[in-house]
C-alpha atoms as a PDB file:
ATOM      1  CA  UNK A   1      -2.509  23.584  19.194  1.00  0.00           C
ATOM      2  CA  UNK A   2      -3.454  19.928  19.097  1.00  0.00           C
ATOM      3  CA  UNK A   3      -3.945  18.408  22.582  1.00  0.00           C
ATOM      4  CA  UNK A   4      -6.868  15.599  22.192  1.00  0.00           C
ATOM      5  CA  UNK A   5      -6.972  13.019  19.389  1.00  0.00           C
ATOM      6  CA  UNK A   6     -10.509  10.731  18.340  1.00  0.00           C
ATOM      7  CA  UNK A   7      -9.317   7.725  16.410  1.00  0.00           C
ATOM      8  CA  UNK A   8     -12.377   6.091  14.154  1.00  0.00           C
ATOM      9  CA  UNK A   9     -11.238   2.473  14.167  1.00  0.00           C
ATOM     10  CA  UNK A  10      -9.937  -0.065  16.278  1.00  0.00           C
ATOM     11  CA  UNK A  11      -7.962  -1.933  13.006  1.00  0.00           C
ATOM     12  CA  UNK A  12      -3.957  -2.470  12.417  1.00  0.00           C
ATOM     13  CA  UNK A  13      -3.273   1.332  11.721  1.00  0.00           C
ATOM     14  CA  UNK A  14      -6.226   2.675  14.225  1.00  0.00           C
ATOM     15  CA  UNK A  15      -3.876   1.197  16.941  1.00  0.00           C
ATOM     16  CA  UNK A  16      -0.750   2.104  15.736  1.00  0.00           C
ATOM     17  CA  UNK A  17      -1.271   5.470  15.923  1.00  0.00           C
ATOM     18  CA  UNK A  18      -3.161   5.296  18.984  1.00  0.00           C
ATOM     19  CA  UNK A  19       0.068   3.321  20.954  1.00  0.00           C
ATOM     20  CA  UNK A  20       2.195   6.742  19.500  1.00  0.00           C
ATOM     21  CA  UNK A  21      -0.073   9.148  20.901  1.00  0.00           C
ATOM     22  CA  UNK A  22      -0.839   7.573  24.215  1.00  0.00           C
ATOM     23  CA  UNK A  23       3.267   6.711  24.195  1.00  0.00           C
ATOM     24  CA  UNK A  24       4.247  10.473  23.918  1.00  0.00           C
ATOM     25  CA  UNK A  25       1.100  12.270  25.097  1.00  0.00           C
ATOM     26  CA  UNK A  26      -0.115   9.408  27.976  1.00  0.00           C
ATOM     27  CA  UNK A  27      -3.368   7.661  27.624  1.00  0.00           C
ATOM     28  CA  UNK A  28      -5.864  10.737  28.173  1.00  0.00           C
ATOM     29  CA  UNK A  29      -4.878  12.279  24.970  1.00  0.00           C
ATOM     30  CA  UNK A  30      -6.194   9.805  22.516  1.00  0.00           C
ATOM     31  CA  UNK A  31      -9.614   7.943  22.603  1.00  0.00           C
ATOM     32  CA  UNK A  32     -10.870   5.615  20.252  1.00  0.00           C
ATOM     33  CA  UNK A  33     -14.678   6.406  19.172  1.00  0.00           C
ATOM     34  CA  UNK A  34     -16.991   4.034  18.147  1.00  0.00           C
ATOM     35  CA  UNK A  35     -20.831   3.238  18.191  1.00  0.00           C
ATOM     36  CA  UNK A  36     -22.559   2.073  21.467  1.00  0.00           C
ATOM     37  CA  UNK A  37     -22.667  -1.460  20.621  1.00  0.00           C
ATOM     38  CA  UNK A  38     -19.208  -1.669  19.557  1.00  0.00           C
ATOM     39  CA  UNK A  39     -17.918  -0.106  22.639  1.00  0.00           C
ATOM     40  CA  UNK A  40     -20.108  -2.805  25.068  1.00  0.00           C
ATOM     41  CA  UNK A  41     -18.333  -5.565  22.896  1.00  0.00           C
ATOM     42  CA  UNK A  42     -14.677  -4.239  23.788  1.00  0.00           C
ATOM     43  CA  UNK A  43     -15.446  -3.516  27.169  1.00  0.00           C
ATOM     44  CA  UNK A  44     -12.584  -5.067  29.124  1.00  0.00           C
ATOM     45  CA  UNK A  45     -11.058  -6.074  26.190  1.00  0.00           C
ATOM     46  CA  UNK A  46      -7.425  -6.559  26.522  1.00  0.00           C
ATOM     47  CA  UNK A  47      -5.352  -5.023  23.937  1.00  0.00           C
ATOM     48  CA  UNK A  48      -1.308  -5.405  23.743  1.00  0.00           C
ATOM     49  CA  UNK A  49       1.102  -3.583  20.600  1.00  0.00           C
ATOM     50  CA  UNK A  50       4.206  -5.341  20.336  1.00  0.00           C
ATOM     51  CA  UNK A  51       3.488  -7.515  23.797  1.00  0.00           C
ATOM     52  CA  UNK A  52       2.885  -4.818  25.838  1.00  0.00           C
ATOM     53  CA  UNK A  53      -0.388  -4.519  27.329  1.00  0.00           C
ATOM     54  CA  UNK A  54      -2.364  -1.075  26.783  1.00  0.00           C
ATOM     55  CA  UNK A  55      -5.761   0.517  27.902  1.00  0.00           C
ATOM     56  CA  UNK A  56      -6.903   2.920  25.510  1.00  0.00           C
ATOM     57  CA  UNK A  57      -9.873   5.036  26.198  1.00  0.00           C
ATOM     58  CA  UNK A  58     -12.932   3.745  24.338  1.00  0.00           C
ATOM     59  CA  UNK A  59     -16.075   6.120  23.978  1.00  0.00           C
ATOM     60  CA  UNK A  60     -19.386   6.160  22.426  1.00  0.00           C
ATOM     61  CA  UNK A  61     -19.735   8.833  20.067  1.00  0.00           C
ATOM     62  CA  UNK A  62     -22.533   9.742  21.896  1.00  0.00           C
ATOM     63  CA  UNK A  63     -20.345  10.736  24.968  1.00  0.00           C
ATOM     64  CA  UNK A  64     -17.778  12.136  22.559  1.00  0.00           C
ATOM     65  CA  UNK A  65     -16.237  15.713  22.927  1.00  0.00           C
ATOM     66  CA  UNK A  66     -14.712  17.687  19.959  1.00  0.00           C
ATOM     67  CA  UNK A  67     -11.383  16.955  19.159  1.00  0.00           C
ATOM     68  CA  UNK A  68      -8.028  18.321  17.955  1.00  0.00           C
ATOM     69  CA  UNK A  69      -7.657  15.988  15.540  1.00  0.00           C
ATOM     70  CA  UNK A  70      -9.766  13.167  14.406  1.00  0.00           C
ATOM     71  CA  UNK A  71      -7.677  10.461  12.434  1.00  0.00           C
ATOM     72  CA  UNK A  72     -10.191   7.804  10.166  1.00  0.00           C
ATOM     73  CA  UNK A  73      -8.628   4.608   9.891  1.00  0.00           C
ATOM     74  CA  UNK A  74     -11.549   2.217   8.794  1.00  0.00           C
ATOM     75  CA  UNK A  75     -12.331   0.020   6.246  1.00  0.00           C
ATOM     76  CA  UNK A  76     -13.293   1.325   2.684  1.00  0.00           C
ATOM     77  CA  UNK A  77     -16.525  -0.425   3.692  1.00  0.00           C
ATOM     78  CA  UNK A  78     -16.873   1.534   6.918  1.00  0.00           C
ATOM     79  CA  UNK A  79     -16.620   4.995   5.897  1.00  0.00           C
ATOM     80  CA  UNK A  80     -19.936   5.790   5.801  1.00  0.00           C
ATOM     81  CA  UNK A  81     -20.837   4.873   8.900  1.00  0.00           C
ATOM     82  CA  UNK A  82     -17.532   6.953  10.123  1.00  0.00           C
ATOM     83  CA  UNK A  83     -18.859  10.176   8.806  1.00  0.00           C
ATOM     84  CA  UNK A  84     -21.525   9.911  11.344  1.00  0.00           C
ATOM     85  CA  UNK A  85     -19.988   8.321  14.211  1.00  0.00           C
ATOM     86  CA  UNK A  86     -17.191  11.402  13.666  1.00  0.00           C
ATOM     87  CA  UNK A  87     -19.494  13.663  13.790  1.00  0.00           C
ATOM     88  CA  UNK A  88     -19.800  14.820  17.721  1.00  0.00           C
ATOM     89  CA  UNK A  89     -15.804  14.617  17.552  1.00  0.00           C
ATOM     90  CA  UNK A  90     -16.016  17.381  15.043  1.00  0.00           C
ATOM     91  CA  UNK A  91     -15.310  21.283  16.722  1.00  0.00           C
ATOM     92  CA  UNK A  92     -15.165  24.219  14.252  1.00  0.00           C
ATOM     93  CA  UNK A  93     -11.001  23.867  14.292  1.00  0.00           C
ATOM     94  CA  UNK A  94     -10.584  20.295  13.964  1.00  0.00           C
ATOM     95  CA  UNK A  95      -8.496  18.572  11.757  1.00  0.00           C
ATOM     96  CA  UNK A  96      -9.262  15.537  10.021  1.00  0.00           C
ATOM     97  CA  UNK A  97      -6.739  12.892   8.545  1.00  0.00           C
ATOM     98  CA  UNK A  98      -7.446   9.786   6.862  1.00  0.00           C
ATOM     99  CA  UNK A  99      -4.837   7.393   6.838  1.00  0.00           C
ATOM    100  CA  UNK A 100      -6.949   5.012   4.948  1.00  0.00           C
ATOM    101  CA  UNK A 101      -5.845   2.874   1.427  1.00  0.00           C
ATOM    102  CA  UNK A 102      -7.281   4.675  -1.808  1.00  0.00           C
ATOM    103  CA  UNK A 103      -7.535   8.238  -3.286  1.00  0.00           C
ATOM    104  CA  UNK A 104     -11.064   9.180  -2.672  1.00  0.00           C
ATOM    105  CA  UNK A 105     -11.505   8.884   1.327  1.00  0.00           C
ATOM    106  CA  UNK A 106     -10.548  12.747   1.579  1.00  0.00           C
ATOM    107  CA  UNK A 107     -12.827  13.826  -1.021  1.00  0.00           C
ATOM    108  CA  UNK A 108     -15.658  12.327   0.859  1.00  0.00           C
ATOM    109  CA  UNK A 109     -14.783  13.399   3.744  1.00  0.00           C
ATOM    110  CA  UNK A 110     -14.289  17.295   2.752  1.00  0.00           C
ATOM    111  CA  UNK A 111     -17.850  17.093   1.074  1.00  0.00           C
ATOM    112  CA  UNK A 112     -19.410  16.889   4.917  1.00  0.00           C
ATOM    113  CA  UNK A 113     -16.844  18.555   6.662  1.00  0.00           C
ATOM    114  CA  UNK A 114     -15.094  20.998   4.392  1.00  0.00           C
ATOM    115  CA  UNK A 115     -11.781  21.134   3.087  1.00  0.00           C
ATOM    116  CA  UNK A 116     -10.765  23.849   5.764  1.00  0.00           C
ATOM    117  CA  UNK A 117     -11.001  20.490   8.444  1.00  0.00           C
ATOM    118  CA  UNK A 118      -9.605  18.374   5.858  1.00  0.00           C
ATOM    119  CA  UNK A 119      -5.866  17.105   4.952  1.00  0.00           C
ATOM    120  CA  UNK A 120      -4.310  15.027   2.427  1.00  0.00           C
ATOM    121  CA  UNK A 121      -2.614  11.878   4.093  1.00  0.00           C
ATOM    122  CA  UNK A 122      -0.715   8.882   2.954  1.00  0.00           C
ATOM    123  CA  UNK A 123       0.167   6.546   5.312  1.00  0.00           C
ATOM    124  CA  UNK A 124       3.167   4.216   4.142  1.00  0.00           C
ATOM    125  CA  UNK A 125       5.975   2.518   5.395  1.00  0.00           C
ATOM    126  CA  UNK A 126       4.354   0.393   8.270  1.00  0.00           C
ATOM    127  CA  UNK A 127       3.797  -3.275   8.846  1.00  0.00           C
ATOM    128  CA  UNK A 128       1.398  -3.033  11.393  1.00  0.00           C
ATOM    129  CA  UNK A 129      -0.381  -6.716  11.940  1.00  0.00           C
ATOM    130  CA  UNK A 130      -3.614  -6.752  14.230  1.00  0.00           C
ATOM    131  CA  UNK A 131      -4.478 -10.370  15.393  1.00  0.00           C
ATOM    132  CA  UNK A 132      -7.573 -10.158  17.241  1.00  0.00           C
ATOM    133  CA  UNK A 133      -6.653  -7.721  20.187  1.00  0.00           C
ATOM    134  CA  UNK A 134      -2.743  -7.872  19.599  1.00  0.00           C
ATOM    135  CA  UNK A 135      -1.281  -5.743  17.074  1.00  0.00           C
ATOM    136  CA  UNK A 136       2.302  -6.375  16.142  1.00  0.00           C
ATOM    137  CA  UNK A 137       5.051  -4.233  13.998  1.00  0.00           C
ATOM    138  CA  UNK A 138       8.585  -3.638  13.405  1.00  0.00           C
ATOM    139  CA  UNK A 139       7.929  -0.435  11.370  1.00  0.00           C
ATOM    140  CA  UNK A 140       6.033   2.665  12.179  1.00  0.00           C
ATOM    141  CA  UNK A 141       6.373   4.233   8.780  1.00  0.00           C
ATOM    142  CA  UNK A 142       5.987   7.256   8.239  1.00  0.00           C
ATOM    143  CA  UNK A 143       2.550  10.341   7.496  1.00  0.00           C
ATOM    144  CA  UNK A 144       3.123  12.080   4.291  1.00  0.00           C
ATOM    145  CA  UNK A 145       0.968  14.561   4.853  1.00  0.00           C
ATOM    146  CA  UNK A 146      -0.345  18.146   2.742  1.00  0.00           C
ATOM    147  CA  UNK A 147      -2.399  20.780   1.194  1.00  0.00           C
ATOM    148  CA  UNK A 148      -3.589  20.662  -2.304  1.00  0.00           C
ATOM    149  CA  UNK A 149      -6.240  23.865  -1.547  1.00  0.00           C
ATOM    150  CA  UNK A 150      -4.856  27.123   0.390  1.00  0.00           C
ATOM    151  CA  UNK A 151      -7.760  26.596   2.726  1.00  0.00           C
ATOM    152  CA  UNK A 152      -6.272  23.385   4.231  1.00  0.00           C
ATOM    153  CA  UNK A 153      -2.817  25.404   4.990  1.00  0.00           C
ATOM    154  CA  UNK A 154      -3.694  26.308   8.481  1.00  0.00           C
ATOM    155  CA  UNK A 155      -4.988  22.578   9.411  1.00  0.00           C
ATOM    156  CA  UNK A 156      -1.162  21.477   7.591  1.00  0.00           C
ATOM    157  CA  UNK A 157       1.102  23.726  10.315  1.00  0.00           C
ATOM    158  CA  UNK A 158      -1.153  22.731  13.173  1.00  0.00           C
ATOM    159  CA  UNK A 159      -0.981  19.094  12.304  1.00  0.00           C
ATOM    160  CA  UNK A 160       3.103  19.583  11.263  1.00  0.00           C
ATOM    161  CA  UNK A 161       3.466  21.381  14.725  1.00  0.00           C
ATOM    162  CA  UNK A 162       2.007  18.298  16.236  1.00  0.00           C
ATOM    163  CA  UNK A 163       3.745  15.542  14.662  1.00  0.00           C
ATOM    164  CA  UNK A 164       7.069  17.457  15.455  1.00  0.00           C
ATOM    165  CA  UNK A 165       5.968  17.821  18.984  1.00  0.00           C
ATOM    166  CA  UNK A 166       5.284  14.102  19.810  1.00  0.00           C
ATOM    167  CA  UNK A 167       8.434  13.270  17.390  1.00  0.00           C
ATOM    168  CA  UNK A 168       6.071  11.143  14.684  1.00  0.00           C
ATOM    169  CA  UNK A 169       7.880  10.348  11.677  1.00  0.00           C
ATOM    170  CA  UNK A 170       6.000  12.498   8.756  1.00  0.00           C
ATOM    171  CA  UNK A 171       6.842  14.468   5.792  1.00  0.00           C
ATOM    172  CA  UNK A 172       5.406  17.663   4.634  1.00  0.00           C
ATOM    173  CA  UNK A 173       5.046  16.858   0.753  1.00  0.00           C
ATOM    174  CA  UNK A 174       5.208  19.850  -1.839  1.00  0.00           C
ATOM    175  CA  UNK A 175       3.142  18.005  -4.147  1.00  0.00           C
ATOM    176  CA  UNK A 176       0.917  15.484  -2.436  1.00  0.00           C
ATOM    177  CA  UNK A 177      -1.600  14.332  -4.841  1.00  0.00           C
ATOM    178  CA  UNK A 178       1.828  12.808  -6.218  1.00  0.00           C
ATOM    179  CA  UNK A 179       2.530  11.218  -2.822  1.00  0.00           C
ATOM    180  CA  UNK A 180      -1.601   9.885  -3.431  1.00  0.00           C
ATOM    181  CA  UNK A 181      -0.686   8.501  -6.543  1.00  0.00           C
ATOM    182  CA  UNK A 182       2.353   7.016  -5.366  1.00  0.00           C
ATOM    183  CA  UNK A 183       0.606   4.867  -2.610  1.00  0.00           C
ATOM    184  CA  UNK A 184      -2.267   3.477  -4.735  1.00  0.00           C
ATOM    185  CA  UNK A 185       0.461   2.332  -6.829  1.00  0.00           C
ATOM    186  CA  UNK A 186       2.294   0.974  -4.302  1.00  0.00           C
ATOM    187  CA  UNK A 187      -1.127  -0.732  -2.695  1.00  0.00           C
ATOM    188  CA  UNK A 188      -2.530  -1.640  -6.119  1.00  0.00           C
ATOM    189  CA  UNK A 189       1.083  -3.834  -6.903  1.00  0.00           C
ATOM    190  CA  UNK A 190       2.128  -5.248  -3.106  1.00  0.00           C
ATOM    191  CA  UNK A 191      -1.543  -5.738  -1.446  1.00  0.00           C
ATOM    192  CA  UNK A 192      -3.054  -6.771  -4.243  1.00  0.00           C
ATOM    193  CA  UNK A 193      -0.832  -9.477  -5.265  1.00  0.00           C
ATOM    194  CA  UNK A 194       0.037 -10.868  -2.117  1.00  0.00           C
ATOM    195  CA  UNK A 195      -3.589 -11.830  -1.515  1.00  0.00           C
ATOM    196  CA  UNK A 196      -3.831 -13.393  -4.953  1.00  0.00           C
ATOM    197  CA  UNK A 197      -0.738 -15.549  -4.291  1.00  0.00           C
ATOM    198  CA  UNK A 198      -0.759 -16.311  -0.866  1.00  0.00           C
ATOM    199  CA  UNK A 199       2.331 -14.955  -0.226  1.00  0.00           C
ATOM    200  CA  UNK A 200       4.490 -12.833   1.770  1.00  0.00           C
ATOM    201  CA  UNK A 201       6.345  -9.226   1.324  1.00  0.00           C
ATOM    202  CA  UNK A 202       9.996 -11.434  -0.058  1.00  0.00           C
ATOM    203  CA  UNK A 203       7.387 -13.709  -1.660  1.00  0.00           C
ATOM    204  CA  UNK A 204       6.345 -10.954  -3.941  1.00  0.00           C
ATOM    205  CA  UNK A 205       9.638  -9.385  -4.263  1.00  0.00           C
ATOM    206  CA  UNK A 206      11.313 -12.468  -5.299  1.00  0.00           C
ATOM    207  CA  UNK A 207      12.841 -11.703  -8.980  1.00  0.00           C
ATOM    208  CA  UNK A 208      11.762 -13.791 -11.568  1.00  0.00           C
ATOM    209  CA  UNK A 209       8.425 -15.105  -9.533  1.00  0.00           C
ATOM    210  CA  UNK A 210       5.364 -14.737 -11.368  1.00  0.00           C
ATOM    211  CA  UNK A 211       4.062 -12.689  -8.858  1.00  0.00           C
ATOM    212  CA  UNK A 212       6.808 -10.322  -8.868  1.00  0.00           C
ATOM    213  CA  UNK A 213       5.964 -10.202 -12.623  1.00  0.00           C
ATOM    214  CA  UNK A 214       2.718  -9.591 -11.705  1.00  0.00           C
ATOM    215  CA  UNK A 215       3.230  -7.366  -9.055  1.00  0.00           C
ATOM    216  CA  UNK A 216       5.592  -4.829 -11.525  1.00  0.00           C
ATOM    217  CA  UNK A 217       3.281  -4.685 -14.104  1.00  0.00           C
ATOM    218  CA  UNK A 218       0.369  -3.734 -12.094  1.00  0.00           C
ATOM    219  CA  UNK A 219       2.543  -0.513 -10.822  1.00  0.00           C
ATOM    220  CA  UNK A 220       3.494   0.120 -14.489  1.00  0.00           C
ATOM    221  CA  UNK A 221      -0.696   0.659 -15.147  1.00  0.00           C
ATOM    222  CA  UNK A 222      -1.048   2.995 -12.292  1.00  0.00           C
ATOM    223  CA  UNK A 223       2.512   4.807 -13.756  1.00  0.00           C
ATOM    224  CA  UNK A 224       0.715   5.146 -17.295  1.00  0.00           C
ATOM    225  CA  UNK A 225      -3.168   5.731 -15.377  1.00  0.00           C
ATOM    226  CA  UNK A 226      -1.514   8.924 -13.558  1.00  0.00           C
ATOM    227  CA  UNK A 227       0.789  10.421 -16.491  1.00  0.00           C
ATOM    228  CA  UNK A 228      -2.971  10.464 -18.107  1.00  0.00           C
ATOM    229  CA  UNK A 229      -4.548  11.708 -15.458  1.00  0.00           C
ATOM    230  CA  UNK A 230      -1.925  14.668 -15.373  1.00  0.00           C
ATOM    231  CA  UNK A 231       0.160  13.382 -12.208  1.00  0.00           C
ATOM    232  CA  UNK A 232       3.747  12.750 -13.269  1.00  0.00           C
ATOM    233  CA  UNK A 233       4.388   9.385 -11.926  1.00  0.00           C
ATOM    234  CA  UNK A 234       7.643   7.676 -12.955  1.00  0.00           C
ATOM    235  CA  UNK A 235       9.366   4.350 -12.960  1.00  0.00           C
ATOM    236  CA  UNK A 236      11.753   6.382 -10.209  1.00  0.00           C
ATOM    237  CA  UNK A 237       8.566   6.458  -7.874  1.00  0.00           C
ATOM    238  CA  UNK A 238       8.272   2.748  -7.996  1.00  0.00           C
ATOM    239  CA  UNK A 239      11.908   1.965  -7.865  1.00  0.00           C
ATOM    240  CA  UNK A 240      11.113   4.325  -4.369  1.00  0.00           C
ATOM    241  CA  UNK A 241       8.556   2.120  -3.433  1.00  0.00           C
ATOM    242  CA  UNK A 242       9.861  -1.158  -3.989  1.00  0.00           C
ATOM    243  CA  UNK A 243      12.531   0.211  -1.878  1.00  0.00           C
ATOM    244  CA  UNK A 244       9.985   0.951   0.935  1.00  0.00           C
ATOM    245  CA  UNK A 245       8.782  -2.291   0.924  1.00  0.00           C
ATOM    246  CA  UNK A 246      12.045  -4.128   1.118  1.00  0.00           C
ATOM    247  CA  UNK A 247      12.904  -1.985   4.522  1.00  0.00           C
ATOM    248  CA  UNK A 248       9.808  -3.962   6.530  1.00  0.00           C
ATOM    249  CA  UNK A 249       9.211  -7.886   7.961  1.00  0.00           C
ATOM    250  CA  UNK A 250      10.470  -9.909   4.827  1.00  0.00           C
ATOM    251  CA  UNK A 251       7.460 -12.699   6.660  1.00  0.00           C
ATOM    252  CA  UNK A 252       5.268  -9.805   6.682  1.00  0.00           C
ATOM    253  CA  UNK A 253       2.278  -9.287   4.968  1.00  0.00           C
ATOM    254  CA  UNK A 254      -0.070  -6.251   3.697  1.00  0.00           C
ATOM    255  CA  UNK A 255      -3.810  -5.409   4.655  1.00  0.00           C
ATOM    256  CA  UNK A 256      -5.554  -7.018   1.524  1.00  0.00           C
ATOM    257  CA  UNK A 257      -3.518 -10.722   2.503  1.00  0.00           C
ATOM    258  CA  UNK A 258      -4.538 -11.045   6.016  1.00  0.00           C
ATOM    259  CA  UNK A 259      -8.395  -9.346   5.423  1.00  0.00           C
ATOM    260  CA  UNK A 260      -7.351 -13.045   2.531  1.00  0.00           C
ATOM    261  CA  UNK A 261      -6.230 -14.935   6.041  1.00  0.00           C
ATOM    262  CA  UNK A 262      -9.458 -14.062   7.742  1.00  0.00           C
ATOM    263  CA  UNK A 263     -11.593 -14.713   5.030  1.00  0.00           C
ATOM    264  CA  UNK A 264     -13.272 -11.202   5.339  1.00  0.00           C
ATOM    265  CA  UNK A 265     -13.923  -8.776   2.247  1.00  0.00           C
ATOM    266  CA  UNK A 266     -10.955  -7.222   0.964  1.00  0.00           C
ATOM    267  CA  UNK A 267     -10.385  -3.708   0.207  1.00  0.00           C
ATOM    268  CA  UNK A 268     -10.232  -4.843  -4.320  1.00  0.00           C
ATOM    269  CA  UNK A 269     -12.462  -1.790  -5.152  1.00  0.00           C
ATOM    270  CA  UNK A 270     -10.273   0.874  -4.057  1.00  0.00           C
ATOM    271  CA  UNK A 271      -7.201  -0.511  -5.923  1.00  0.00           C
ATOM    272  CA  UNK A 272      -8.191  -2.445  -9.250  1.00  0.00           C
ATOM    273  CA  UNK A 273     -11.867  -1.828  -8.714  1.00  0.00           C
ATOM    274  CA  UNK A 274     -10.547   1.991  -9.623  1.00  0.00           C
ATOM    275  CA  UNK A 275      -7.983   1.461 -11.575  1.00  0.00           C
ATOM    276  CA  UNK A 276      -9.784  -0.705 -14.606  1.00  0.00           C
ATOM    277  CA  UNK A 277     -12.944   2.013 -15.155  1.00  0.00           C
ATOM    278  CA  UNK A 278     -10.226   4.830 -14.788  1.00  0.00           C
ATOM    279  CA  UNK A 279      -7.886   3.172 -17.533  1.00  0.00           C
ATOM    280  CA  UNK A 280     -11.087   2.196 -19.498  1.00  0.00           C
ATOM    281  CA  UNK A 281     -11.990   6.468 -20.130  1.00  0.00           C
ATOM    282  CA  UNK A 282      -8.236   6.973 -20.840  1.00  0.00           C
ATOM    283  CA  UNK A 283      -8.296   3.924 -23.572  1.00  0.00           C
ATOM    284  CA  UNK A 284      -5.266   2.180 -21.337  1.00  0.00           C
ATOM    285  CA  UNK A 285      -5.274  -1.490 -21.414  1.00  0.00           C
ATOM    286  CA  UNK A 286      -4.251  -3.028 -17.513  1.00  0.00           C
ATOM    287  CA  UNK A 287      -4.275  -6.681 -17.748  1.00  0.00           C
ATOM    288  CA  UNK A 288      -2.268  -7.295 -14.974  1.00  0.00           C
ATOM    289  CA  UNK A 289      -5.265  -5.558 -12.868  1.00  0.00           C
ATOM    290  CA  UNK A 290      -7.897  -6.944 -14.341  1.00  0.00           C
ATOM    291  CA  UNK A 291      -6.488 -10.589 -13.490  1.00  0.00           C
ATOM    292  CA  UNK A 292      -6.014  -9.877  -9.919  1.00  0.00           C
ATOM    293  CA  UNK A 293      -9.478  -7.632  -9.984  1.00  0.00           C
ATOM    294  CA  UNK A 294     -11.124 -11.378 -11.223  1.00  0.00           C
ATOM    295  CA  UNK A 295      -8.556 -13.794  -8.946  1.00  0.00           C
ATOM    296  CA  UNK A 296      -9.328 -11.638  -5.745  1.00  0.00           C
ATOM    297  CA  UNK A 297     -12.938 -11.780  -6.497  1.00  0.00           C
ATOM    298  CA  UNK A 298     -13.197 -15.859  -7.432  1.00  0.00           C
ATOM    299  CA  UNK A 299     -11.651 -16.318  -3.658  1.00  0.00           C
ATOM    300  CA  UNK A 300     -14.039 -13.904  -2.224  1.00  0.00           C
ATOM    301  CA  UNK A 301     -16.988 -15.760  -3.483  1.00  0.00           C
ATOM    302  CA  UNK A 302     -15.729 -18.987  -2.171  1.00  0.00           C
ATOM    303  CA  UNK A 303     -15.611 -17.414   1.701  1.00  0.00           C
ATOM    304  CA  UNK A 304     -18.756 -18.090   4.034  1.00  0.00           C
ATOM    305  CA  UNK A 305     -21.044 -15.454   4.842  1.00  0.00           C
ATOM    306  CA  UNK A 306     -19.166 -15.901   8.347  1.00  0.00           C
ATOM    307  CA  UNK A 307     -16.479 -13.945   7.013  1.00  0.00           C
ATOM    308  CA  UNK A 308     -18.271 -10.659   6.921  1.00  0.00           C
ATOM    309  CA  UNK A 309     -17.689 -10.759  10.752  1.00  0.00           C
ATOM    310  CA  UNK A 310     -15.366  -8.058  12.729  1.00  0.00           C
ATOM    311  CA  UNK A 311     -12.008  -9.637  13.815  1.00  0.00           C
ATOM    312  CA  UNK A 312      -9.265 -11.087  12.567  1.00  0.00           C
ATOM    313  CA  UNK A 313      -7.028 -14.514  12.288  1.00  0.00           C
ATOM    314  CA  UNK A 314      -3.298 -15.623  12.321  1.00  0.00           C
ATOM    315  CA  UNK A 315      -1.849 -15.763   9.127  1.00  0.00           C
ATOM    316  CA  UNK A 316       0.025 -18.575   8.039  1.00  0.00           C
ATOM    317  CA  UNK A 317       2.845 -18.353   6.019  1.00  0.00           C
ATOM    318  CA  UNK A 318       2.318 -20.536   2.622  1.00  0.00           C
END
């Protein structure tokens, strides 16, 4: 049964799932583990979800005690230094989700841990913003989660058991590397064009915008990208998705456009930054990635090296 939760990662989604814990469970069920230096720098920090003020355990991982479930929800950038910082968390029966962007976290993560510890996760549905301390959202979305491997069943009914327990929306998906595939299509159209225009979630859904235009055909290259990779991805998955994202904050606005508001490094690598060498073995042209692959990249060279710094900014709608 799963009693204590570690959350790696104090971003959007870190908290979001650490206010729905500490909401159902109380605050001694979840902590938040980080390095030593990181947890000086948030000492006394103040941290609110929706206005509300919260106090969420914060431990070192050298103080840290194996968990029930660890959840990873850092930065592509910062997984490497999660595997580590993880690593006291990690007992012989505990399960580990990622709810990070991409289709690779898991993989890396198995290849320390094992794919007995390990589940497949999606995350979508959410518009979780994080301003600094205050996170903000309308939408908590929903964990697709499941088992590609019959040696991650038993971590799937413990986690399912869980979920259902604590009432967090999640689905149990028959064929998850679908679900996968489904989400980096659904990142690789919606975050990655609202950070090259500067716009919104109805900002990119607007018909007839050039970055709707844009934001279609990028799907349409994952569609074709997965049907080659064997993964039977449809135009009904993205008429799904598009669905999805009309359901959250039409002023809202996706990871990728406010890491684009705080001038920090965006998160291009997991979505086009795959996507174009992928297509490339396969033969498959993507323009529409390779554009915002270049546009993301021409604003990231223009941001200070200031930028690189942990936090984040307002986001102003333009």
């Amino acid at each position: 049964m799963i009693r204590k939760t570690a959350i790696i990662g104090m971003g959007a989604l870190g908290l979001l799932y650490g206010d729905q814990i500490a909401r159902a469970l109380g605050p001694e069920a979840v902590a938040f583990v980080m390095d030593p230096e990181r947890r000086e720098r948030y000492r006394g920090k103040r941290f609110t979800c929706n206005g509300e003020e919260k106090r969420f355990r914060m431990v070192s991982w050298k103080e840290a005690e194996p968990a029930d479930l660890v959840m990873v929800a850092v930065k592509s950038g910062g997984l490497t230094e999660a595997l580590d910082t993880m690593a006291s968390s990690v007992g012989p029966d505990t399960v580990i989700l990622s709810v990070m962007n991409g289709i690779s976290s898991e993989e890396i993560l198995a290849r320390r841990y094992g794919w007995n510890r390990v589940l497949y996760c999606v995350a979508q549905g959410m518009d979780a913003m994080r301003d600094g301390s205050r996170l903000r959202y309308t939408q908590v979305g929903q964990l697709c989660i499941g088992a590609a491997r019959e040696e991650q069943r038993p971590a799937l009914a413990r986690t399912a058991e869980f979920f259902r327990s604590i009432r967090l929306p999640f689905t149990e998906e028959a064929d998850i590397l679908h679900r996968l595939w489904g989400k980096l299509m659904l990142n690789v159209g919606i975050n990655q064009t609202c950070m090259a225009y500067g716009t919104t979630y109805s900002g990119a859904l607007a018909p007839g915008t050039e970055a709707n235009r844009t934001l279609l055909a990028a799907m349409r290259e994952v569609i074709a990208l997965a049907n080659a990779e064997g993964v039977d991805l449809t135009e009904k998955d993205l008429d799904e998705y598009i669905g999805i994202l009309r359901t959250l904050s039409p002023d809202g606005i996706p990871s990728m456009a406010q890491d684009a508001a705080a001038r920090r490094p965006s998160e291009v690598e997991l979505f086009a930054g795959t996507v174009i060498p992928m297509a490339e073995r396969h033969g498959l042209p993507v323009p529409a990635n390779r554009f915002l692959y270049r546009r993301i990249r021409e604003m990231e060279a223009g941001y200070p090296e200031a930028a690189e710094r942990e936090g984040a900014c307002p986001f102003s709608k333009r």
